[in-house]
PDB file of N, CA and C in Angstrom:
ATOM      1  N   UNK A   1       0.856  -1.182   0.000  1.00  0.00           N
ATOM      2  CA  UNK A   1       0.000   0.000   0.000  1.00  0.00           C
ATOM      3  C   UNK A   1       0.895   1.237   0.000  1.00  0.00           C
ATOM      4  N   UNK A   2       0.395   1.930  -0.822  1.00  0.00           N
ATOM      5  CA  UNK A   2       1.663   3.348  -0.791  1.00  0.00           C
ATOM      6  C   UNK A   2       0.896   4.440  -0.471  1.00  0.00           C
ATOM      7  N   UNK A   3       1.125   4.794   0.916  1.00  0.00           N
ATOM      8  CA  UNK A   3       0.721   5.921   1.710  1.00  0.00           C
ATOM      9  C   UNK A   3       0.987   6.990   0.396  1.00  0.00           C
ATOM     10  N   UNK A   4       1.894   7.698  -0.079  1.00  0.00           N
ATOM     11  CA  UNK A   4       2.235   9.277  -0.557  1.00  0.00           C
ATOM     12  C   UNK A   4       1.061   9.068  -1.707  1.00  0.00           C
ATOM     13  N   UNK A   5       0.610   7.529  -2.262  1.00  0.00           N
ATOM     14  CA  UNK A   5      -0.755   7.763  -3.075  1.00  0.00           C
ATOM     15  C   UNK A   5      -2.298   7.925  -2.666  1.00  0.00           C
ATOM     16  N   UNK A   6      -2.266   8.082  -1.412  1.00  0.00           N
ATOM     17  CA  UNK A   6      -3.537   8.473  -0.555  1.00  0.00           C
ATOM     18  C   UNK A   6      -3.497   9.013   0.676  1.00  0.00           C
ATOM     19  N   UNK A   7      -4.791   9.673   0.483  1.00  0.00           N
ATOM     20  CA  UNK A   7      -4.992  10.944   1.876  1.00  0.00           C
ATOM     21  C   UNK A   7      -6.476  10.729   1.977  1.00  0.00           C
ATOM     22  N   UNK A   8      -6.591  11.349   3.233  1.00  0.00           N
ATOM     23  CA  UNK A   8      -7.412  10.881   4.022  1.00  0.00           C
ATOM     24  C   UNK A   8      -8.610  11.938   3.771  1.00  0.00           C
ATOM     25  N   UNK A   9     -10.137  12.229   3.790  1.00  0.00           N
ATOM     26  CA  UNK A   9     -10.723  12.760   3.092  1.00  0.00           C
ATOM     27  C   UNK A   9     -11.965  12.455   4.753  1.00  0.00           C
ATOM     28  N   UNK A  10     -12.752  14.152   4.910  1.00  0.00           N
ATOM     29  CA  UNK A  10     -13.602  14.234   5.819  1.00  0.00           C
ATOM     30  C   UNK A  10     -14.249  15.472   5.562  1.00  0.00           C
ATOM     31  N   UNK A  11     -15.810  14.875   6.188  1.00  0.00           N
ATOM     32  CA  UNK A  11     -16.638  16.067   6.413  1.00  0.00           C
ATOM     33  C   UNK A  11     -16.902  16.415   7.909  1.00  0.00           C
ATOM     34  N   UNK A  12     -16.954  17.756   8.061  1.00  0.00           N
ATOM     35  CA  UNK A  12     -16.904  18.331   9.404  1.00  0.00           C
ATOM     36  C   UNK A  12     -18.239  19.544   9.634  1.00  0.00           C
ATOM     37  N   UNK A  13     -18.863  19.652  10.624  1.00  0.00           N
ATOM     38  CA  UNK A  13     -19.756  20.618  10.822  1.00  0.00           C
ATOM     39  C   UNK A  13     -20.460  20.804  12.104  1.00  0.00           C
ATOM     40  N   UNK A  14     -21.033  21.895  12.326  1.00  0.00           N
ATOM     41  CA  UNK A  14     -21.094  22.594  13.465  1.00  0.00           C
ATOM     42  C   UNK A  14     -22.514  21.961  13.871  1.00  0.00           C
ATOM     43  N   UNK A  15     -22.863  21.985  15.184  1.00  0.00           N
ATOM     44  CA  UNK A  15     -24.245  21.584  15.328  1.00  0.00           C
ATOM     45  C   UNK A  15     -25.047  21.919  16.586  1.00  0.00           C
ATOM     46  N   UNK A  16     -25.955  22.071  16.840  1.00  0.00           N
ATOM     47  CA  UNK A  16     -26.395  22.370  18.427  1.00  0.00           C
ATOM     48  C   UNK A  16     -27.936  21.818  18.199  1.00  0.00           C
ATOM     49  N   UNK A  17     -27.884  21.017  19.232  1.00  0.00           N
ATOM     50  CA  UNK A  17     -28.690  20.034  19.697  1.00  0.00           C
ATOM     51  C   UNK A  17     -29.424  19.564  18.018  1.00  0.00           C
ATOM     52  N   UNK A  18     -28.560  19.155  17.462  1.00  0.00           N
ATOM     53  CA  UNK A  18     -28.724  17.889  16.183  1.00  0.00           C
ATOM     54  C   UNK A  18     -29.200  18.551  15.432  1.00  0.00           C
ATOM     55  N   UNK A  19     -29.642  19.854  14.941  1.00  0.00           N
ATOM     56  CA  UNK A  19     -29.145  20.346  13.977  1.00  0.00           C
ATOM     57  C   UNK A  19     -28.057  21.632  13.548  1.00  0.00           C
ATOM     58  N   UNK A  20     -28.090  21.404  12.068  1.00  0.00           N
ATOM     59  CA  UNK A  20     -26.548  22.173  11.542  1.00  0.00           C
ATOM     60  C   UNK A  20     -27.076  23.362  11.975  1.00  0.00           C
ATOM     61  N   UNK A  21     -25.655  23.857  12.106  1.00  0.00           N
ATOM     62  CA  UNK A  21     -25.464  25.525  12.736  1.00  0.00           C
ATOM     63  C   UNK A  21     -24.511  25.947  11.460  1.00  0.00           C
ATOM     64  N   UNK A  22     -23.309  25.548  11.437  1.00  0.00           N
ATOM     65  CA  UNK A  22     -22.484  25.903  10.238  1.00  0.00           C
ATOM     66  C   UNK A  22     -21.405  25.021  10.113  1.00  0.00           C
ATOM     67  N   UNK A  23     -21.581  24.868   8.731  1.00  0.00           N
ATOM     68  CA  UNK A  23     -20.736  23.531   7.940  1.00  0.00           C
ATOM     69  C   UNK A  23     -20.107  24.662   6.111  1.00  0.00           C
ATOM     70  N   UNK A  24     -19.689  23.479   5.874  1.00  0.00           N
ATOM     71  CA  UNK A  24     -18.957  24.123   4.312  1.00  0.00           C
ATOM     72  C   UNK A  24     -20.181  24.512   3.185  1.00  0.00           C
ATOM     73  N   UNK A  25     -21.259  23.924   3.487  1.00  0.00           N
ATOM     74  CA  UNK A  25     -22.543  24.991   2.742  1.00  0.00           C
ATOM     75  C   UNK A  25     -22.985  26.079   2.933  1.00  0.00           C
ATOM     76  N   UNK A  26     -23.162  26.595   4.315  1.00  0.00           N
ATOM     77  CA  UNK A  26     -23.050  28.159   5.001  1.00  0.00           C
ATOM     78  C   UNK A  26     -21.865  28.438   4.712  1.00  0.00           C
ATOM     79  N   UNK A  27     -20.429  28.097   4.406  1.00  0.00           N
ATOM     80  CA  UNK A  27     -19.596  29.039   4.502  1.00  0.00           C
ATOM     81  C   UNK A  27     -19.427  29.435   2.751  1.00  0.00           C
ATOM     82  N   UNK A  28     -20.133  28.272   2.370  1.00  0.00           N
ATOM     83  CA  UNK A  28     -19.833  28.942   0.512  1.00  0.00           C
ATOM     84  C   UNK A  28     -21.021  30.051   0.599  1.00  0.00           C
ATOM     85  N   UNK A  29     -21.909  30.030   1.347  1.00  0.00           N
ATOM     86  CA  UNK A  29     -23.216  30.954   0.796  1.00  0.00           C
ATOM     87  C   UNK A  29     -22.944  32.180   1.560  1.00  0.00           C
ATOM     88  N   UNK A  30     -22.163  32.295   2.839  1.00  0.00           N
ATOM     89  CA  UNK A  30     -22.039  33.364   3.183  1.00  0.00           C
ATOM     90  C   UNK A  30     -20.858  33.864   2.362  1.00  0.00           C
ATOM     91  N   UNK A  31     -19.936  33.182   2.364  1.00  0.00           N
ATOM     92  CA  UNK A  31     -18.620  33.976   0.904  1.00  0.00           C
ATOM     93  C   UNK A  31     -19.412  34.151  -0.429  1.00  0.00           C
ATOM     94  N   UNK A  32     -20.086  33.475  -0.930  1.00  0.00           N
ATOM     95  CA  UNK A  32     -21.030  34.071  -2.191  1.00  0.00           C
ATOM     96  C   UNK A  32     -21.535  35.104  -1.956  1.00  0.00           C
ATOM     97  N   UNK A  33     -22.561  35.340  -0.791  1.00  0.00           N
ATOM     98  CA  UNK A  33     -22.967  36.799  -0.449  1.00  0.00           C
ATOM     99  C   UNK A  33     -21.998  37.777  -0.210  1.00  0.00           C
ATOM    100  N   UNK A  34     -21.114  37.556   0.020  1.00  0.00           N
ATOM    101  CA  UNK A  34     -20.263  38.548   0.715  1.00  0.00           C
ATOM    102  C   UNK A  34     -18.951  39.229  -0.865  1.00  0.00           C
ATOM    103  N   UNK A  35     -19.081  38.195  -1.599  1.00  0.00           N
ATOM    104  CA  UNK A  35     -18.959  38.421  -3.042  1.00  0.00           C
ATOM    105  C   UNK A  35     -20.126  39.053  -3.957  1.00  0.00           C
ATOM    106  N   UNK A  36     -20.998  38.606  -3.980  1.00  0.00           N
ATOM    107  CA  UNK A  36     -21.946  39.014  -4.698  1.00  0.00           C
ATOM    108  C   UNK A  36     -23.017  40.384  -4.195  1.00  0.00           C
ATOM    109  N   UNK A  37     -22.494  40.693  -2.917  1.00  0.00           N
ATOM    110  CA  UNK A  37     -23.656  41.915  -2.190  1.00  0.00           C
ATOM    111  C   UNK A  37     -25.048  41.341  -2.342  1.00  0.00           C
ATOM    112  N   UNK A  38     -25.387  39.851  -2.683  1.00  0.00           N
ATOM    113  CA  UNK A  38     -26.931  40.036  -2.558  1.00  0.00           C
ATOM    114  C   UNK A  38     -27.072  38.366  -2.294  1.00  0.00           C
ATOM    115  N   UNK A  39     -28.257  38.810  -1.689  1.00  0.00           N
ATOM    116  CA  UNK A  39     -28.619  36.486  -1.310  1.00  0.00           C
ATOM    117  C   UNK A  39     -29.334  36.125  -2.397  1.00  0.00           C
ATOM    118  N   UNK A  40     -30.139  36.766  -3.040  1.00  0.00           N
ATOM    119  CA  UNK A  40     -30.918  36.200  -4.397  1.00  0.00           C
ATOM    120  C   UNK A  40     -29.596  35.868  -5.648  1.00  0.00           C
ATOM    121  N   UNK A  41     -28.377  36.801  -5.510  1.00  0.00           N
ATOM    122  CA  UNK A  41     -27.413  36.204  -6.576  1.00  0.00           C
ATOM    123  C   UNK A  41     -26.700  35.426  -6.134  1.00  0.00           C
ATOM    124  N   UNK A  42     -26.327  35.402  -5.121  1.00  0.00           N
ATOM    125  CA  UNK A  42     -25.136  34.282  -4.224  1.00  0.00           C
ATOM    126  C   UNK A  42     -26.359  32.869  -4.430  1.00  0.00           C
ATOM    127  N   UNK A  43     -27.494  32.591  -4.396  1.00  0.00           N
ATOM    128  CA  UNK A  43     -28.283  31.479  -4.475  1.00  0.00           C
ATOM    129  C   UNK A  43     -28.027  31.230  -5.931  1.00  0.00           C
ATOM    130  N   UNK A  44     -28.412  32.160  -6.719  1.00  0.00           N
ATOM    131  CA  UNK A  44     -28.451  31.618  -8.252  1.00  0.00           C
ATOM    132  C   UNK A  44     -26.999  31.254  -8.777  1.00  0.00           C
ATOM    133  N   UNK A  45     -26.000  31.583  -8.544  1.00  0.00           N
ATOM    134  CA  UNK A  45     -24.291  31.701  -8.185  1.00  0.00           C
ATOM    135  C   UNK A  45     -24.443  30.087  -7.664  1.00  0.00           C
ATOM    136  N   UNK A  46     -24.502  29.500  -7.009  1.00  0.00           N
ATOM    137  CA  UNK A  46     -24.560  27.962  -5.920  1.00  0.00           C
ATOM    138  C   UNK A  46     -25.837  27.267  -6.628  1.00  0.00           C
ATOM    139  N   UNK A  47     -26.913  27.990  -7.683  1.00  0.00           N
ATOM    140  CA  UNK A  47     -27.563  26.929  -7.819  1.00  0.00           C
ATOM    141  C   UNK A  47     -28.690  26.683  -6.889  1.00  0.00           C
ATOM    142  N   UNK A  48     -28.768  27.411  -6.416  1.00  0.00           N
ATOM    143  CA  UNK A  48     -30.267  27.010  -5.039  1.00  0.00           C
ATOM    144  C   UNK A  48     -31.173  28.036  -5.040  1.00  0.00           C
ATOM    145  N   UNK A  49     -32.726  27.641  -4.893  1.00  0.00           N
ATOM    146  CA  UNK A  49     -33.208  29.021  -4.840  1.00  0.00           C
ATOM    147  C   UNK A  49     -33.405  30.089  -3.619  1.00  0.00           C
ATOM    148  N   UNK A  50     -33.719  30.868  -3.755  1.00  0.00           N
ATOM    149  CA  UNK A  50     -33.337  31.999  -2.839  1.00  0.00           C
ATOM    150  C   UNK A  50     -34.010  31.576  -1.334  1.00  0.00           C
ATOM    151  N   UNK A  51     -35.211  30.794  -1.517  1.00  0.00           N
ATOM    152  CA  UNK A  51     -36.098  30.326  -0.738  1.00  0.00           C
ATOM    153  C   UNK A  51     -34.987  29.647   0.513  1.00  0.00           C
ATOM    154  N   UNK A  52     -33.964  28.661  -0.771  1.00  0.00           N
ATOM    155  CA  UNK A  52     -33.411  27.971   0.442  1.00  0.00           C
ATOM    156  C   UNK A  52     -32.130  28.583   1.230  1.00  0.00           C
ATOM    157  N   UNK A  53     -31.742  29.427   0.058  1.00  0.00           N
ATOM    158  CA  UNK A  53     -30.530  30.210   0.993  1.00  0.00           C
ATOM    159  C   UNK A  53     -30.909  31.060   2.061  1.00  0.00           C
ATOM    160  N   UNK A  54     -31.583  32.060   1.998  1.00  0.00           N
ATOM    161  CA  UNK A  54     -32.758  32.595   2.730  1.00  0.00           C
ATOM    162  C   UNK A  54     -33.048  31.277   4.456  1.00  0.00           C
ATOM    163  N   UNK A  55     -33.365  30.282   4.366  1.00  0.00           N
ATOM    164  CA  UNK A  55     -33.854  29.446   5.212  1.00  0.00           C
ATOM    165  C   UNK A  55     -32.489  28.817   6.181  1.00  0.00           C
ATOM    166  N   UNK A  56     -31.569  28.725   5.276  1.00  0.00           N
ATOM    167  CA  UNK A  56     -30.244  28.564   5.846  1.00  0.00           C
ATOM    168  C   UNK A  56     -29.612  29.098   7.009  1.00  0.00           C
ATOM    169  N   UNK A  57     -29.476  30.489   5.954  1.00  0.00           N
ATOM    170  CA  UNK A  57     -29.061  31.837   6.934  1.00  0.00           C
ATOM    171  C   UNK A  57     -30.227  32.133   8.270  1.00  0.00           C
ATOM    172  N   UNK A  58     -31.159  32.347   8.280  1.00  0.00           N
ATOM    173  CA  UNK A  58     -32.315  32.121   9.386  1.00  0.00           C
ATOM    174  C   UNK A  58     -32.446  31.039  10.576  1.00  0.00           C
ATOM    175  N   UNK A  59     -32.243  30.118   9.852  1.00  0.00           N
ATOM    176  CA  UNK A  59     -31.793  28.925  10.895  1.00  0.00           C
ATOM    177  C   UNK A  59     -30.660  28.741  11.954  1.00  0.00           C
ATOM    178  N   UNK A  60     -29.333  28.906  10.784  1.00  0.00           N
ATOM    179  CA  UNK A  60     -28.504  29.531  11.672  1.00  0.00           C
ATOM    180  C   UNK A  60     -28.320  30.653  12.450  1.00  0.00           C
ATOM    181  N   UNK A  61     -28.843  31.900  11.746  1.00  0.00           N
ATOM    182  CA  UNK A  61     -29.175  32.958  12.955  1.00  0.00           C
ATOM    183  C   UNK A  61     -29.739  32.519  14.392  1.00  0.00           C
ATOM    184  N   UNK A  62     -30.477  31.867  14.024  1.00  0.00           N
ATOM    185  CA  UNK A  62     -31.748  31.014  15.469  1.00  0.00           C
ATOM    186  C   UNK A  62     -30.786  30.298  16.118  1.00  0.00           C
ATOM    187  N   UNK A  63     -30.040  29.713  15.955  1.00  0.00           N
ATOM    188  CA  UNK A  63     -29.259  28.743  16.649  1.00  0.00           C
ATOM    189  C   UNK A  63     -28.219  29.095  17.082  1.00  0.00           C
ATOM    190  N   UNK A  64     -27.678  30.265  16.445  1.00  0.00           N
ATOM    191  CA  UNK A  64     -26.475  30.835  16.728  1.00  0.00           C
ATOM    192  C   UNK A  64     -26.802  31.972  17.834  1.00  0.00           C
ATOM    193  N   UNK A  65     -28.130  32.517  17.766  1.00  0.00           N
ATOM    194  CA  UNK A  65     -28.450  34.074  18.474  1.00  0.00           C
ATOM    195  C   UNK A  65     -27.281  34.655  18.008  1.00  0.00           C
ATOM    196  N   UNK A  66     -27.324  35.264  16.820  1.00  0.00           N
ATOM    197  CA  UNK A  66     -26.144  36.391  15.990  1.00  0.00           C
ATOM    198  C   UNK A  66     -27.108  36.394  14.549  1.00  0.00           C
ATOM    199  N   UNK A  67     -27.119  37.805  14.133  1.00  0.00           N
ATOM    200  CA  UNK A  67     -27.012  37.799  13.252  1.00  0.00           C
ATOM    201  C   UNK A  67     -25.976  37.499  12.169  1.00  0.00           C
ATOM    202  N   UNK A  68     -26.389  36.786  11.019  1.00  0.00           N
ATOM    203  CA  UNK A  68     -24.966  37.062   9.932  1.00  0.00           C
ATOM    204  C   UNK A  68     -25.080  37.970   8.937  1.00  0.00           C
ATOM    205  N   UNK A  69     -26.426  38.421   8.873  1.00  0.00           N
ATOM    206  CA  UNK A  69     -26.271  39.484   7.519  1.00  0.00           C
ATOM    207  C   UNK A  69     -26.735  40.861   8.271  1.00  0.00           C
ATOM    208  N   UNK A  70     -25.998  41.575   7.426  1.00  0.00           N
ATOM    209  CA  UNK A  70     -26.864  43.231   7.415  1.00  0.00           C
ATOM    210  C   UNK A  70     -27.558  43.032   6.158  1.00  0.00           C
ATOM    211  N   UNK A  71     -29.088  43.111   6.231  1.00  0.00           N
ATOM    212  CA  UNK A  71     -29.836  43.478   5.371  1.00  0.00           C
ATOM    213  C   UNK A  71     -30.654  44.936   4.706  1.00  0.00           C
ATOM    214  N   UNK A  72     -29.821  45.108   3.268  1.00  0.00           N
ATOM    215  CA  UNK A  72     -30.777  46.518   2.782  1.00  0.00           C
ATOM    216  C   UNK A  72     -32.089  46.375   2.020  1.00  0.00           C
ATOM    217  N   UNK A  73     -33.051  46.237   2.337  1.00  0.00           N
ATOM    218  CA  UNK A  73     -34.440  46.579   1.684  1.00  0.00           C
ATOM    219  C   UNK A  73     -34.084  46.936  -0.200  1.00  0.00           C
ATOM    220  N   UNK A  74     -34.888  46.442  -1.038  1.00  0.00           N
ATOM    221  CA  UNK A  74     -34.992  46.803  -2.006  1.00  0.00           C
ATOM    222  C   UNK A  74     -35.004  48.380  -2.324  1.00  0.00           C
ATOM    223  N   UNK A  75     -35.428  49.115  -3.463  1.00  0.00           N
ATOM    224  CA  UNK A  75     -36.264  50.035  -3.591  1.00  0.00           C
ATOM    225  C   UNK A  75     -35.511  50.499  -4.372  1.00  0.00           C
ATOM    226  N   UNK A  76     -35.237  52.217  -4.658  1.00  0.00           N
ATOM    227  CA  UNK A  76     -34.952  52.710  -5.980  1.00  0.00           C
ATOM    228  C   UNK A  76     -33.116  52.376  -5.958  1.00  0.00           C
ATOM    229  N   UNK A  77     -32.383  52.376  -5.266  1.00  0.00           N
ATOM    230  CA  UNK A  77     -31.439  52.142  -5.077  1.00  0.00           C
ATOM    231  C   UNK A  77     -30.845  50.626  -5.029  1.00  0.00           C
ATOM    232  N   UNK A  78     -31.686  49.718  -4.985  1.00  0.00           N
ATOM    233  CA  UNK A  78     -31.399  48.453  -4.867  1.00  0.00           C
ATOM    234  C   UNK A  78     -31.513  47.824  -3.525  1.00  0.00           C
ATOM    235  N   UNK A  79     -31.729  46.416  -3.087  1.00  0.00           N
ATOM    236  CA  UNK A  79     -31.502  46.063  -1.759  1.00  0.00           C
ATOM    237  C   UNK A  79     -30.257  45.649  -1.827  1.00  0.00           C
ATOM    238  N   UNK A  80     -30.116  44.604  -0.782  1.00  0.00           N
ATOM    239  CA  UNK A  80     -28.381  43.944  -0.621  1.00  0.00           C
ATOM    240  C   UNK A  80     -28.107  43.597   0.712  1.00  0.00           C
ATOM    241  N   UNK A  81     -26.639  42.388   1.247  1.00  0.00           N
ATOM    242  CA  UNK A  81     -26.838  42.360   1.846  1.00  0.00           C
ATOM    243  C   UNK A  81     -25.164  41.750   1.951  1.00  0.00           C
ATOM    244  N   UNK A  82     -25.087  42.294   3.308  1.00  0.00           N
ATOM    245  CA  UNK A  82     -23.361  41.938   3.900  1.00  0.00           C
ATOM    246  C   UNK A  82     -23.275  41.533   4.982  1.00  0.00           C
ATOM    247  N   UNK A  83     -22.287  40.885   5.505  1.00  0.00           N
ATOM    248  CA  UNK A  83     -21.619  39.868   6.357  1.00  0.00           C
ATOM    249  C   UNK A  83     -21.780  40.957   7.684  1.00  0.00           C
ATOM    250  N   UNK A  84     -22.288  40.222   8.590  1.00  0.00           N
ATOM    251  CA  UNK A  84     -21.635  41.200  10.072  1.00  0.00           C
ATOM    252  C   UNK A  84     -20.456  40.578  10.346  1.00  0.00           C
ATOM    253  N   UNK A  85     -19.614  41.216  11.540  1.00  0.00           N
ATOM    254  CA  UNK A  85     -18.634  41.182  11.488  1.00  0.00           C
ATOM    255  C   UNK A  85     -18.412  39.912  11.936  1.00  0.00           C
ATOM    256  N   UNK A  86     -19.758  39.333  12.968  1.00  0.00           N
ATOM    257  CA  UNK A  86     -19.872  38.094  13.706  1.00  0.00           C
ATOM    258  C   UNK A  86     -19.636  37.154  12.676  1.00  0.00           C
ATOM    259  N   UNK A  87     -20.556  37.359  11.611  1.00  0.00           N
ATOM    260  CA  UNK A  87     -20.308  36.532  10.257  1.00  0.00           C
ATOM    261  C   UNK A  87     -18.533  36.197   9.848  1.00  0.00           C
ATOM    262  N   UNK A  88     -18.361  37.449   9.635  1.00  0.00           N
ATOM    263  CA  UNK A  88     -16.999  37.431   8.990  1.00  0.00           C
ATOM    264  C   UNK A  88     -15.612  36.192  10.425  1.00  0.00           C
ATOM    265  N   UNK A  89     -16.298  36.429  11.473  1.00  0.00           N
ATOM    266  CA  UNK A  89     -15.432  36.056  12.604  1.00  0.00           C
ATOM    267  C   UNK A  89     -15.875  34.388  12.705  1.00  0.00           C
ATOM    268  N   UNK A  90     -17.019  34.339  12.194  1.00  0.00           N
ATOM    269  CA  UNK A  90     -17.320  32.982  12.347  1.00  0.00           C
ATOM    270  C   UNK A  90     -16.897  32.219  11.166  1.00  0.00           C
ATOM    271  N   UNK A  91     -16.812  32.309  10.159  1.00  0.00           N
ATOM    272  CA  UNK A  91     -16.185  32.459   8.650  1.00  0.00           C
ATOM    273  C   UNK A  91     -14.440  31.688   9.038  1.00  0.00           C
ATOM    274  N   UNK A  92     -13.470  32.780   9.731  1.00  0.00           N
ATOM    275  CA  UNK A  92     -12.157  33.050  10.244  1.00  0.00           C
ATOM    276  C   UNK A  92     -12.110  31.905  11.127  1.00  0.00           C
ATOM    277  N   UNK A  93     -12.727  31.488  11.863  1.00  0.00           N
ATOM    278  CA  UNK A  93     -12.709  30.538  12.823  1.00  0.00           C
ATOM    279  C   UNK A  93     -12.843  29.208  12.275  1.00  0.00           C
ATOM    280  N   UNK A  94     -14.242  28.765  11.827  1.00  0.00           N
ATOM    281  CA  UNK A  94     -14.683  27.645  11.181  1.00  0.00           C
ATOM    282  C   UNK A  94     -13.522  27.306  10.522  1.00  0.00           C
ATOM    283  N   UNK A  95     -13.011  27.886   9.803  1.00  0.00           N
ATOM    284  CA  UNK A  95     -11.539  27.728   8.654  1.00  0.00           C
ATOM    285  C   UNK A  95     -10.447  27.395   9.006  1.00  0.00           C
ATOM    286  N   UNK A  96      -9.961  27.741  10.557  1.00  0.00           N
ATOM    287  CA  UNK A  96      -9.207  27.558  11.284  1.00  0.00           C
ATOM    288  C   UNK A  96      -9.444  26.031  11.825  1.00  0.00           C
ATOM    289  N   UNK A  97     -10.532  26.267  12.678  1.00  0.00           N
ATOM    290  CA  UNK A  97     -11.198  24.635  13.165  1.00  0.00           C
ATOM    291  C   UNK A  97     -10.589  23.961  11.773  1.00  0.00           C
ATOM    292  N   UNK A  98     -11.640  23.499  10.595  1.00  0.00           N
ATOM    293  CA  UNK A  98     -11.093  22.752   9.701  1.00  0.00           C
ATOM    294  C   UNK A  98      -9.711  22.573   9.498  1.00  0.00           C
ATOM    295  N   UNK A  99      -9.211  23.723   9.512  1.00  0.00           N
ATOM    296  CA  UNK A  99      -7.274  23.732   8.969  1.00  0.00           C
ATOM    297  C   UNK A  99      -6.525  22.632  10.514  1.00  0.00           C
ATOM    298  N   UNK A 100      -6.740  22.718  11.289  1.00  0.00           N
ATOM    299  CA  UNK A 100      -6.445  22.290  12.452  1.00  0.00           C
ATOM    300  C   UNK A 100      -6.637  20.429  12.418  1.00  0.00           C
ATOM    301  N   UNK A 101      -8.304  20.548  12.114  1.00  0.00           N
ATOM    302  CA  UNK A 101      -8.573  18.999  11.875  1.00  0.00           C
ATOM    303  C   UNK A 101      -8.023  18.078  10.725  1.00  0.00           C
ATOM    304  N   UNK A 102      -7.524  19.189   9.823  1.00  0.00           N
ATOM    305  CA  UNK A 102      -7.013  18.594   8.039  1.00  0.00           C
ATOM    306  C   UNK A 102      -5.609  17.894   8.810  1.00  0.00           C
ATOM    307  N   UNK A 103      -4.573  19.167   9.404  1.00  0.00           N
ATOM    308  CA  UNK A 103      -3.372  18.777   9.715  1.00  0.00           C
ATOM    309  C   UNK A 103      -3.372  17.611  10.940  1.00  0.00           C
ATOM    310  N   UNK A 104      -4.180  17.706  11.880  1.00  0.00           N
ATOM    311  CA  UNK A 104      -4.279  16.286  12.704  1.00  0.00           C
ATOM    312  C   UNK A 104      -4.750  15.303  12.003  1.00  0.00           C
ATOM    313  N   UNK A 105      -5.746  15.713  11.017  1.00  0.00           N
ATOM    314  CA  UNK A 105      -6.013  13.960  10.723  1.00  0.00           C
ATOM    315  C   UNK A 105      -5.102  13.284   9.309  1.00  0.00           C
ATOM    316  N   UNK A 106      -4.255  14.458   8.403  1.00  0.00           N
ATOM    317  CA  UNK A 106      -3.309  13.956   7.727  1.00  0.00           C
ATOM    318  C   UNK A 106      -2.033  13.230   8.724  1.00  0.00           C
ATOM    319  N   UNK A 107      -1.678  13.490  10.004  1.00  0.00           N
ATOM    320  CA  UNK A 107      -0.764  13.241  10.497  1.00  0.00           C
ATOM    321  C   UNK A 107      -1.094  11.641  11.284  1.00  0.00           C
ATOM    322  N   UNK A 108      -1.963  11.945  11.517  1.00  0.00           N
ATOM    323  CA  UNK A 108      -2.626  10.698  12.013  1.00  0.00           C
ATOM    324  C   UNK A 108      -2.670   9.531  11.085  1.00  0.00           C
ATOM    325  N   UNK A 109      -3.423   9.779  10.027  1.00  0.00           N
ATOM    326  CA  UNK A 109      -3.204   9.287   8.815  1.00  0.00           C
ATOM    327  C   UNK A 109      -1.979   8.234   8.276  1.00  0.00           C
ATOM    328  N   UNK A 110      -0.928   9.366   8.589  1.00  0.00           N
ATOM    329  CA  UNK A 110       0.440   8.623   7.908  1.00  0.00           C
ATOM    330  C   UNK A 110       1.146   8.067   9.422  1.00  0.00           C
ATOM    331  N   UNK A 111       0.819   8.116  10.576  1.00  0.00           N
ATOM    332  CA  UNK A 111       1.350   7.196  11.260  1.00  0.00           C
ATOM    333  C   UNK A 111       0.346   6.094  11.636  1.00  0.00           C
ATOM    334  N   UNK A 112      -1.011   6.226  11.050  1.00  0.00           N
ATOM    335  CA  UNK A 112      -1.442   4.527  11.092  1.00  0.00           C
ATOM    336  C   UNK A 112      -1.155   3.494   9.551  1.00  0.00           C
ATOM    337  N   UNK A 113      -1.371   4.519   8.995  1.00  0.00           N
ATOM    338  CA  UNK A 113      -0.888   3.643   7.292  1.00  0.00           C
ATOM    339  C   UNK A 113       0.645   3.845   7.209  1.00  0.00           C
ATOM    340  N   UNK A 114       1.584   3.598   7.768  1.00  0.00           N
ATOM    341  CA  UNK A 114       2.887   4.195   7.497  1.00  0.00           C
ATOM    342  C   UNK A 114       3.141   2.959   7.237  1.00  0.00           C
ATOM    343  N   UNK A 115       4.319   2.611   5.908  1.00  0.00           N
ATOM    344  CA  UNK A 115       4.798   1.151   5.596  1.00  0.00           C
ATOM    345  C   UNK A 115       5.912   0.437   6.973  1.00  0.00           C
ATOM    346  N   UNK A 116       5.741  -0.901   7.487  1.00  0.00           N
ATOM    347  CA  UNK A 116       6.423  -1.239   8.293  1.00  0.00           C
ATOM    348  C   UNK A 116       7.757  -1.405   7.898  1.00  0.00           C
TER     349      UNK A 116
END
């Protein structure tokens, strides 16, 4: 078996009392929004309709008690909508968590598959 031809591959995500809070689908939709200034284009951008990105972000708000978006109202100027900072900090973190779990569980990895 030749370890340097395989790595170890995981999904990771946040949860409070069994359901998701934030995983790698909130963090593409909040970086889409936060790219795109709006949740109706960051949905069509990912492919989902607005209904469900919309339901996402709400859920996790509820579970989190934080907002993640600043929301602007439509009207002659346009609506839109951006990251609070909580967002942006939870974003910074989550990424960290993951980066943390990648390097423990690659290391782990190569000292249980390591050739004798």
């Amino acid at each position: 078996m030749a370890i340097s031809e395989m790595k170890p591959r995981f999904k990771v995500w946040i949860e409070k009392n069994d359901e998701v809070v934030f995983g790698d689908g909130r963090l593409k939709l909040l970086t889409e929004i936060e790219k795109q200034g709006s949740i109706s284009a960051a949905a069509k951008e990912l492919s989902m309709s607005y209904r469900a990105a919309w339901g996402k972000i709400k859920a996790s708000e509820e579970r989190l008690g934080k907002k993640l978006l600043i929301i602007q109202k439509g009207g002659s100027s346009g609506g839109g909508a951006t990251l609070t900072p909580f967002a942006k900090k939870l974003i910074g973190n989550y990424q960290s968590f993951k980066d943390k779990i990648q390097e423990t569980t690659k290391s782990t990895f190569q000292k249980t598959f390591k050739q004798s």
